[in-house]
PDB file of N, CA and C in Angstrom:
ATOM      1  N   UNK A   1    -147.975  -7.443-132.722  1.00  0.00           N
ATOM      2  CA  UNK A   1    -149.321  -7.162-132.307  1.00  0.00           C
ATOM      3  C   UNK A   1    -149.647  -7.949-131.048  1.00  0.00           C
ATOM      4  N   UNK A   2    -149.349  -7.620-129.873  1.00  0.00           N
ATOM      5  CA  UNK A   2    -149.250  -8.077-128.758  1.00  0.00           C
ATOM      6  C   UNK A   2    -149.749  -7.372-127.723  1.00  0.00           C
ATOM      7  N   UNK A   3    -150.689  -7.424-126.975  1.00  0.00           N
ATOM      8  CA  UNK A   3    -151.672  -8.001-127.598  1.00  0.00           C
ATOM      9  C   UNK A   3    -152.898  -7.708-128.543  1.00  0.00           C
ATOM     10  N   UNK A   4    -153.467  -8.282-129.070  1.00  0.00           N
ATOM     11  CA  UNK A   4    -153.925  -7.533-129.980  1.00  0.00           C
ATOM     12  C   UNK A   4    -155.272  -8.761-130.173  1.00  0.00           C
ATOM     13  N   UNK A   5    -156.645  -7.538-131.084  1.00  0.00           N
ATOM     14  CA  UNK A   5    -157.889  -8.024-131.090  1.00  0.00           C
ATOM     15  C   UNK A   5    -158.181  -7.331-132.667  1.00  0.00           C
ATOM     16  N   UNK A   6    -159.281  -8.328-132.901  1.00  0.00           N
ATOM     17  CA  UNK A   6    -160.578  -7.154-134.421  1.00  0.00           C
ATOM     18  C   UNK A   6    -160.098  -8.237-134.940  1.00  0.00           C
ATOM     19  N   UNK A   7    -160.350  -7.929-136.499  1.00  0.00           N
ATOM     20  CA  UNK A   7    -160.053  -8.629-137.725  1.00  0.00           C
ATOM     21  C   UNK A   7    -158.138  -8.080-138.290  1.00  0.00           C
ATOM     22  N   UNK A   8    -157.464  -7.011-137.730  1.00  0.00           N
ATOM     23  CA  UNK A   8    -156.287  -6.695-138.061  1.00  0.00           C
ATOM     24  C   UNK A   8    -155.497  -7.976-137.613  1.00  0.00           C
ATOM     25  N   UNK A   9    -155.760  -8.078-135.772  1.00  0.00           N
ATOM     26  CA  UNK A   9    -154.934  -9.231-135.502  1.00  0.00           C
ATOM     27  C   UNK A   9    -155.905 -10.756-135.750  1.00  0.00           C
ATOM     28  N   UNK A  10    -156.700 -10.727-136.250  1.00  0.00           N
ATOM     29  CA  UNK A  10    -157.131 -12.136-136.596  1.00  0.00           C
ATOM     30  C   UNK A  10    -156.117 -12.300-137.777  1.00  0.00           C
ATOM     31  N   UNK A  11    -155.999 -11.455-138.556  1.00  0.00           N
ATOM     32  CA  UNK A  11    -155.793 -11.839-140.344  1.00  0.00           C
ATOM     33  C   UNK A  11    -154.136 -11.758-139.832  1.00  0.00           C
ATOM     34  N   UNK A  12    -153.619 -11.623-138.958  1.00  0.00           N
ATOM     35  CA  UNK A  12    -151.779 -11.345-138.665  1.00  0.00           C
ATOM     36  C   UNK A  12    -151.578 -12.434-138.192  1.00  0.00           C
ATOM     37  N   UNK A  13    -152.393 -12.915-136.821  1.00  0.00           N
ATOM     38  CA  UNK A  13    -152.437 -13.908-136.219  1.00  0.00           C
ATOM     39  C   UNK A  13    -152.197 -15.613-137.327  1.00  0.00           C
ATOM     40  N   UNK A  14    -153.403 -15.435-138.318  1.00  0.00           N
ATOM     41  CA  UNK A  14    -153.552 -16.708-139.475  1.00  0.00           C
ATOM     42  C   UNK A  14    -152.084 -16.578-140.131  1.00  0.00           C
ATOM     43  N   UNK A  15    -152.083 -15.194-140.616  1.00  0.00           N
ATOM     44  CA  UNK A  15    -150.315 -15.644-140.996  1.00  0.00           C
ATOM     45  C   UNK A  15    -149.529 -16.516-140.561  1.00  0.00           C
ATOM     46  N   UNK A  16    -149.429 -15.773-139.112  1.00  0.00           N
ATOM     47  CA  UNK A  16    -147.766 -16.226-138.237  1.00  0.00           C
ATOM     48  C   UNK A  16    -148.316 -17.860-137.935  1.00  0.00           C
ATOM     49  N   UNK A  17    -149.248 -18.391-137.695  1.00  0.00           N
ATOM     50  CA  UNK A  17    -150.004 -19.644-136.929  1.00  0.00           C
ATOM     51  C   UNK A  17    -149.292 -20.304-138.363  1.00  0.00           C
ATOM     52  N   UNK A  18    -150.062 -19.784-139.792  1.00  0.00           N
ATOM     53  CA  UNK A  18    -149.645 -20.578-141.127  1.00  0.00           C
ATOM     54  C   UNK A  18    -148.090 -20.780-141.294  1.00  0.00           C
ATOM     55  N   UNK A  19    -147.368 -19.946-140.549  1.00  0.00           N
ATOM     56  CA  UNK A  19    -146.076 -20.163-141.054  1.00  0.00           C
ATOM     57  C   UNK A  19    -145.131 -20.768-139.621  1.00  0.00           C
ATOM     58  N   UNK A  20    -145.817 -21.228-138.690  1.00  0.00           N
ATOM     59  CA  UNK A  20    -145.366 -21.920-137.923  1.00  0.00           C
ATOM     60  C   UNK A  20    -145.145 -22.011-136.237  1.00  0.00           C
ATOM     61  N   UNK A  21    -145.915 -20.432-135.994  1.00  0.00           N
ATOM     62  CA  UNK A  21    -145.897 -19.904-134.995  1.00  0.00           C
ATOM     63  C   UNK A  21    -146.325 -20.565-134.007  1.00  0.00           C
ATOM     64  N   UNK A  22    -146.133 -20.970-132.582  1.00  0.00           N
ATOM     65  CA  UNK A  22    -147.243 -22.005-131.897  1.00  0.00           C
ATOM     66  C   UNK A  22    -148.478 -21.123-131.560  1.00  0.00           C
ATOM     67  N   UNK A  23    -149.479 -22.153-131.457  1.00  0.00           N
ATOM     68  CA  UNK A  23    -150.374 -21.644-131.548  1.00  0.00           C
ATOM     69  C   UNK A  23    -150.752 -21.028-129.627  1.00  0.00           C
ATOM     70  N   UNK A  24    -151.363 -20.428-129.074  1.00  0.00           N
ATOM     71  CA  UNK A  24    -151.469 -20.102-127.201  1.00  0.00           C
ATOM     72  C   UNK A  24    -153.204 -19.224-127.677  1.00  0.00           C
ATOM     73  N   UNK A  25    -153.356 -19.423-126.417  1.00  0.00           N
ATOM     74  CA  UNK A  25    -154.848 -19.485-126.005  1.00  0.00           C
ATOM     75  C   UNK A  25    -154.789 -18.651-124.578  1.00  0.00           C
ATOM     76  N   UNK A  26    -155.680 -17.322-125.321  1.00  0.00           N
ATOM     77  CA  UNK A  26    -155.541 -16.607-124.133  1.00  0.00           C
ATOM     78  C   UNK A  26    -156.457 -16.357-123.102  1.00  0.00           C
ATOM     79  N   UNK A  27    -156.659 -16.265-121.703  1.00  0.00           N
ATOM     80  CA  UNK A  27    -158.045 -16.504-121.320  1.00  0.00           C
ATOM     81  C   UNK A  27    -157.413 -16.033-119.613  1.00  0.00           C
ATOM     82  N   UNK A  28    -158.421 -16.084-118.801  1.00  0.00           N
ATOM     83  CA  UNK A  28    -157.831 -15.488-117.492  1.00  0.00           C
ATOM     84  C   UNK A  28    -157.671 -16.864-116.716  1.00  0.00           C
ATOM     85  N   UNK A  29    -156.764 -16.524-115.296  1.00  0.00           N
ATOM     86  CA  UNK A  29    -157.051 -17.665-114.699  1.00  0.00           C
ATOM     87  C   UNK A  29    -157.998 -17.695-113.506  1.00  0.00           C
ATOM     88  N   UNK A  30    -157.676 -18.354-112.259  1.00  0.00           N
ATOM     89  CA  UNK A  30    -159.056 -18.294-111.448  1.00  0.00           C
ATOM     90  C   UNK A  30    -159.116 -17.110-110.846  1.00  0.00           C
ATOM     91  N   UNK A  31    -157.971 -16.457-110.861  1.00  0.00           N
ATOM     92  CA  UNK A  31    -158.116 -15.280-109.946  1.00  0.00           C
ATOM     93  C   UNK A  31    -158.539 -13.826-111.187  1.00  0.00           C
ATOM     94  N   UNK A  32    -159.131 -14.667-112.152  1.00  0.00           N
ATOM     95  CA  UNK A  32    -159.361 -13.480-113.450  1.00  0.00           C
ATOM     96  C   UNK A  32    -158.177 -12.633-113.972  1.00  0.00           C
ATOM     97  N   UNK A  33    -156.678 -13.032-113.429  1.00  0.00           N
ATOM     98  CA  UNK A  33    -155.704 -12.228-114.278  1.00  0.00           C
ATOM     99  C   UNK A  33    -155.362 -12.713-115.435  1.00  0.00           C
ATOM    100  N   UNK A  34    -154.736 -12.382-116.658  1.00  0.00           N
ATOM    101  CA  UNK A  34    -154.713 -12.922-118.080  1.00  0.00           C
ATOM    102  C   UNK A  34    -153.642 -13.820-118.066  1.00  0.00           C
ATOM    103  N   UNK A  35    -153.789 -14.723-118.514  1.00  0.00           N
ATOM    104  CA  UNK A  35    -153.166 -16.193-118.823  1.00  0.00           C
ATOM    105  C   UNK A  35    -152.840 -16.618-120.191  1.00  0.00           C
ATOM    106  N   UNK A  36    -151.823 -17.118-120.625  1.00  0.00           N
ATOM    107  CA  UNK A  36    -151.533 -17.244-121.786  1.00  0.00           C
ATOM    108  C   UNK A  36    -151.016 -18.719-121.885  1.00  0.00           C
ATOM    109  N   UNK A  37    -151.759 -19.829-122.833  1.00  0.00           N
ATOM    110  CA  UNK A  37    -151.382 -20.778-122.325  1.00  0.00           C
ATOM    111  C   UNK A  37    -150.722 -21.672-123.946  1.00  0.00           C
ATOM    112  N   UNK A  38    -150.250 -22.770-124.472  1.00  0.00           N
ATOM    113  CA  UNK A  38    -149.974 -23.044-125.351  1.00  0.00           C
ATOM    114  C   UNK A  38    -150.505 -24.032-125.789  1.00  0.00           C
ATOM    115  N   UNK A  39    -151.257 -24.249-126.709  1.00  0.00           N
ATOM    116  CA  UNK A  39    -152.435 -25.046-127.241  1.00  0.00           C
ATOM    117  C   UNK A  39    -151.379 -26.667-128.027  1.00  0.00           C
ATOM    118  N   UNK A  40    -151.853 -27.540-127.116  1.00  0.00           N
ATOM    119  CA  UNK A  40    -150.886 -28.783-128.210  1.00  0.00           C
ATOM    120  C   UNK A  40    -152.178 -29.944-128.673  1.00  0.00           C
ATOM    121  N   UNK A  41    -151.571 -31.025-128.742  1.00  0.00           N
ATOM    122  CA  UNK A  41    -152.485 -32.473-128.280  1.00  0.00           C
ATOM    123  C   UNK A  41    -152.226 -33.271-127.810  1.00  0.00           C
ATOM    124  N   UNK A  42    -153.315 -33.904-127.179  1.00  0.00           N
ATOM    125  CA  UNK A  42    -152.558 -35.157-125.869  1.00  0.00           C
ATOM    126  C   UNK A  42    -150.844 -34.975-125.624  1.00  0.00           C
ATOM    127  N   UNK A  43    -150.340 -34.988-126.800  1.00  0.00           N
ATOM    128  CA  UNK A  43    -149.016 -35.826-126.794  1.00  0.00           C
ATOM    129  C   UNK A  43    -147.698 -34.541-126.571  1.00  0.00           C
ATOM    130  N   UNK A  44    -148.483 -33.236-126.687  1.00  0.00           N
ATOM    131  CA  UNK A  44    -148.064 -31.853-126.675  1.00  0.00           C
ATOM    132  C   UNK A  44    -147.536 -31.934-127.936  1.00  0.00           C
ATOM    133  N   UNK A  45    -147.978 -32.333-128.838  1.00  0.00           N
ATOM    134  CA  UNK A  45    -147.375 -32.131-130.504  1.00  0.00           C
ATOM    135  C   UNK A  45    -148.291 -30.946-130.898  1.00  0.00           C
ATOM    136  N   UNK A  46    -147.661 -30.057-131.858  1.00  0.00           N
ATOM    137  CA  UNK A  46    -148.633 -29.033-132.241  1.00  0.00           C
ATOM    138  C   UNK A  46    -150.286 -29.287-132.834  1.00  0.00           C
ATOM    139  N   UNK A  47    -151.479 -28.638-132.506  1.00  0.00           N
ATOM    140  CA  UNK A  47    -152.033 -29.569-133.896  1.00  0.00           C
ATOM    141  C   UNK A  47    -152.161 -29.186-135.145  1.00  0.00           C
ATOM    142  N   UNK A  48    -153.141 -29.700-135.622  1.00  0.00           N
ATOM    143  CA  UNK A  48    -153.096 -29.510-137.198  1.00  0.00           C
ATOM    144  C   UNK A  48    -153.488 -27.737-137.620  1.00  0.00           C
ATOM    145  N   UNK A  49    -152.932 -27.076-139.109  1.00  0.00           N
ATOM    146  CA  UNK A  49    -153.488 -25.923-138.942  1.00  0.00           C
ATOM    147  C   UNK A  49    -155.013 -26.297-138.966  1.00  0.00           C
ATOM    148  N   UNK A  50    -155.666 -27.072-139.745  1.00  0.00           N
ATOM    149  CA  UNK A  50    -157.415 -26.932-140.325  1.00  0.00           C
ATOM    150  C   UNK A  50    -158.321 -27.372-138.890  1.00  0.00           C
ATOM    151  N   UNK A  51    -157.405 -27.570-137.747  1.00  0.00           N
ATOM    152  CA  UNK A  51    -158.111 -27.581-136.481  1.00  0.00           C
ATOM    153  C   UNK A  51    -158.544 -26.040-135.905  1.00  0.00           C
ATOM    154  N   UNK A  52    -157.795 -25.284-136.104  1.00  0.00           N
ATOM    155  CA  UNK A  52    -157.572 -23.966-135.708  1.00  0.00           C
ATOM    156  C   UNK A  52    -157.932 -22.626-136.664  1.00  0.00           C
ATOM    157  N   UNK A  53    -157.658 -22.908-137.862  1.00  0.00           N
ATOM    158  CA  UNK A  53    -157.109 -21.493-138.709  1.00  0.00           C
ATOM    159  C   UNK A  53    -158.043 -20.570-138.898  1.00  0.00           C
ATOM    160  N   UNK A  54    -159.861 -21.323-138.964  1.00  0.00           N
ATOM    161  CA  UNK A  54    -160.691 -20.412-139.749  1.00  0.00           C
ATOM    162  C   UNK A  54    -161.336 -20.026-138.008  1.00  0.00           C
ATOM    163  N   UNK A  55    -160.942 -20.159-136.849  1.00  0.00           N
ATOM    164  CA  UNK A  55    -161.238 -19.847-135.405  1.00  0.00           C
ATOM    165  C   UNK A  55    -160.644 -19.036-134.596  1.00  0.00           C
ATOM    166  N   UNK A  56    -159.088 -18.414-135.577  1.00  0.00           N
ATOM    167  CA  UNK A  56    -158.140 -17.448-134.779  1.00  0.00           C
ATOM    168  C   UNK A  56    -159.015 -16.345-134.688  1.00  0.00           C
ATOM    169  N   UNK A  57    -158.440 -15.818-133.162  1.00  0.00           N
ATOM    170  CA  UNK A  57    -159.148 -14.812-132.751  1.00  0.00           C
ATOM    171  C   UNK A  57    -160.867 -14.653-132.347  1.00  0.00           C
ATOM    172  N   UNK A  58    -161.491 -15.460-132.744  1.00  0.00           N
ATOM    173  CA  UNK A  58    -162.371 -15.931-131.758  1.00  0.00           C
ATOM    174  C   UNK A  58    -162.565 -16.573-130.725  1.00  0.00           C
ATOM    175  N   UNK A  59    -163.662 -15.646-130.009  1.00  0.00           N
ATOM    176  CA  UNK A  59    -163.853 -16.698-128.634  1.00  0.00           C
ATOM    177  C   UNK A  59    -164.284 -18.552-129.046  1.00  0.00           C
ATOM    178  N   UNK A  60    -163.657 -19.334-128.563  1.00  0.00           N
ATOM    179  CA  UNK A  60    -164.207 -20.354-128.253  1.00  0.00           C
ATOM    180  C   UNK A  60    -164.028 -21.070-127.042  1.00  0.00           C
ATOM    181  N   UNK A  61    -164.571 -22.100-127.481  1.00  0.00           N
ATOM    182  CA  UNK A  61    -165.041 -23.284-125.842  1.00  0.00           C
ATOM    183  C   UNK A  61    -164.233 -24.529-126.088  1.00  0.00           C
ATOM    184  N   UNK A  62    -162.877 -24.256-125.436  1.00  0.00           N
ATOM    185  CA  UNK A  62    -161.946 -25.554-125.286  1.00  0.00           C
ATOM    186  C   UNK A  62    -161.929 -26.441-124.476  1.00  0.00           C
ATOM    187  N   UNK A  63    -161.952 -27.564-124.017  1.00  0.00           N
ATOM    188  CA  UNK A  63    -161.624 -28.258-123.272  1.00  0.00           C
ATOM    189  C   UNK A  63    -160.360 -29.233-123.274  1.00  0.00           C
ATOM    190  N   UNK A  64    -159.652 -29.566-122.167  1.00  0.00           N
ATOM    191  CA  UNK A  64    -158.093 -30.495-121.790  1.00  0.00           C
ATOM    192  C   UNK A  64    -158.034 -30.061-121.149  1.00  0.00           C
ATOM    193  N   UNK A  65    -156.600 -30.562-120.541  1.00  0.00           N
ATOM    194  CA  UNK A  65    -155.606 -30.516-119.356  1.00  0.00           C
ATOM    195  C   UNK A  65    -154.551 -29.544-119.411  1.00  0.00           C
ATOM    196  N   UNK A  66    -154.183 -28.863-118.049  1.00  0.00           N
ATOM    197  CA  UNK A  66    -153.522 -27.873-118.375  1.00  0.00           C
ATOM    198  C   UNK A  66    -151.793 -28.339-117.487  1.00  0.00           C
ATOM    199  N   UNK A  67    -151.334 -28.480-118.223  1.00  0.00           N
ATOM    200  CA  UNK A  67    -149.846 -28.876-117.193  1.00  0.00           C
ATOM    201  C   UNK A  67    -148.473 -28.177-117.054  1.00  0.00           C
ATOM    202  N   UNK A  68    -147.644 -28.268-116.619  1.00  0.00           N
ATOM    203  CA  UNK A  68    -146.320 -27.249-116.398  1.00  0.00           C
ATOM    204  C   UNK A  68    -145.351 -27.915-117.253  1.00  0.00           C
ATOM    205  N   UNK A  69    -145.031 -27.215-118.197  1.00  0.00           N
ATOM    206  CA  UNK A  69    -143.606 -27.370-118.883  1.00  0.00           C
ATOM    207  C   UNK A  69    -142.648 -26.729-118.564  1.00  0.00           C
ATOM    208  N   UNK A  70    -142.276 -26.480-117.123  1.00  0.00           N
ATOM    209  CA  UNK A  70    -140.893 -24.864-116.958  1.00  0.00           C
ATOM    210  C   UNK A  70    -141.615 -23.956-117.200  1.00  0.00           C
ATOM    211  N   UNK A  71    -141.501 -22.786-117.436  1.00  0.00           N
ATOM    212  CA  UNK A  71    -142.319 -21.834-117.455  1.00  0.00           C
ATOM    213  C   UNK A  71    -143.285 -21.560-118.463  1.00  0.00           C
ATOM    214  N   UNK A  72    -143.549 -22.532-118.787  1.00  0.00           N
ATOM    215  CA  UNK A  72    -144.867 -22.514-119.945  1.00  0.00           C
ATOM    216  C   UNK A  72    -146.020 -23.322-119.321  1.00  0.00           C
ATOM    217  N   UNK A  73    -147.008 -22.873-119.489  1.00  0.00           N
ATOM    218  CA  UNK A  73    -148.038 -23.825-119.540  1.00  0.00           C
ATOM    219  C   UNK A  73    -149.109 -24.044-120.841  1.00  0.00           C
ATOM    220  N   UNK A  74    -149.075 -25.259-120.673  1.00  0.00           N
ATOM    221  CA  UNK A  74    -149.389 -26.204-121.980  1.00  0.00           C
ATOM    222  C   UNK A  74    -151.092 -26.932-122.019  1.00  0.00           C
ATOM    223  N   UNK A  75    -152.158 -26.252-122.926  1.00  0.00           N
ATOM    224  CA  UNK A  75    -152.746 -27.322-122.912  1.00  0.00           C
ATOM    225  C   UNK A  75    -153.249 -28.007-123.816  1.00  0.00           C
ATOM    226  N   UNK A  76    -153.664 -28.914-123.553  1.00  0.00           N
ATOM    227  CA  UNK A  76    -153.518 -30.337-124.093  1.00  0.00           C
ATOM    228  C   UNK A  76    -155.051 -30.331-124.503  1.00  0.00           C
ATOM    229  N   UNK A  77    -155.423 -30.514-125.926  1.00  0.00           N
ATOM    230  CA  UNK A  77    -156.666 -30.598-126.194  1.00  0.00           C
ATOM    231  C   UNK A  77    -156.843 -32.021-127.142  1.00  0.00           C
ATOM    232  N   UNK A  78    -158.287 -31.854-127.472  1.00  0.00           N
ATOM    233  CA  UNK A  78    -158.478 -32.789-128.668  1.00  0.00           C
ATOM    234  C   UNK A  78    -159.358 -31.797-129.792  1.00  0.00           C
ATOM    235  N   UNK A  79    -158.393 -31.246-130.505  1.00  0.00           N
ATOM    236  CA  UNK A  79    -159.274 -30.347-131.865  1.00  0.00           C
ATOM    237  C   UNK A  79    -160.466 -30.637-132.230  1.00  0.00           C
ATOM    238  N   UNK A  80    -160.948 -31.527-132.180  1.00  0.00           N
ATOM    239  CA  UNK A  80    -161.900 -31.643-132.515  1.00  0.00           C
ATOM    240  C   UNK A  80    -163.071 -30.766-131.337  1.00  0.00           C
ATOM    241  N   UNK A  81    -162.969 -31.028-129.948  1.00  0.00           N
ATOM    242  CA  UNK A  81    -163.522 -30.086-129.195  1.00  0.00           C
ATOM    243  C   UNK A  81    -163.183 -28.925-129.254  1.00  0.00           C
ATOM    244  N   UNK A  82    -162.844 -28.125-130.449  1.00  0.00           N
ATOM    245  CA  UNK A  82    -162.875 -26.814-130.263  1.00  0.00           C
ATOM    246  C   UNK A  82    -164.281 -26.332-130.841  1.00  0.00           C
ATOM    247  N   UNK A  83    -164.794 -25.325-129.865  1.00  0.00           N
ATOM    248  CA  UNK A  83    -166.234 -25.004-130.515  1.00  0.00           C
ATOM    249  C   UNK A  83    -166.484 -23.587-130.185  1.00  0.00           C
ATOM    250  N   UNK A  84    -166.591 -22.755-131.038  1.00  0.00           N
ATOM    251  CA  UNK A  84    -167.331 -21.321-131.473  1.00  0.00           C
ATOM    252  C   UNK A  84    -168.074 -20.942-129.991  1.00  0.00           C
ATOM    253  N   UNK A  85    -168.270 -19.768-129.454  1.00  0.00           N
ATOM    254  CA  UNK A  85    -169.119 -19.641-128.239  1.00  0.00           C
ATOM    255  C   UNK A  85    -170.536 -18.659-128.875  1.00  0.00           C
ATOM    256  N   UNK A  86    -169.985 -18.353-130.429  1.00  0.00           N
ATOM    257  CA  UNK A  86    -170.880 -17.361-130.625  1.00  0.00           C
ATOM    258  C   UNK A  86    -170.985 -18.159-132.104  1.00  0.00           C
TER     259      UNK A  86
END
């Protein structure tokens, strides 16, 4: 389900995240084309699921740093700033 939106890919999404999937954060970049980025913490360790699980597939309001791993880009949050936009 790639890419994918509604409650089909929310409830697919909680699966694959529960069973180990990394978690990425999709959003545009400055030039508004779609960006796909990989959600860690400070330390780029995954975070916890109960930071994330009951928020897949909703919009929210993240804040961190965004940095280059080779062709990934990684960002770096503190879970606790994750917050609902709606």
């Amino acid at each position: 389900m790639n890419p994918g939106s509604g409650k089909v890919h929310r409830d697919c999404a909680a699966r694959c995240l529960s069973g180990g999937v990394p978690l990425l954060f999709a959003t545009n970049d400055f030039r508004g084309e779609p960006a796909v980025l990989q959600l860690t913490d400070s330390d780029q360790k995954p975070l916890p699921k109960v930071a994330f699980l009951d928020r897949v597939g909703q919009p929210v309001r993240v804040k961190g740093t965004v940095v280059e791993n080779g062709d990934t880009l990684i960002f770096e949050i503190d879970p606790v700033g994750i917050t609902p936009l709606r």
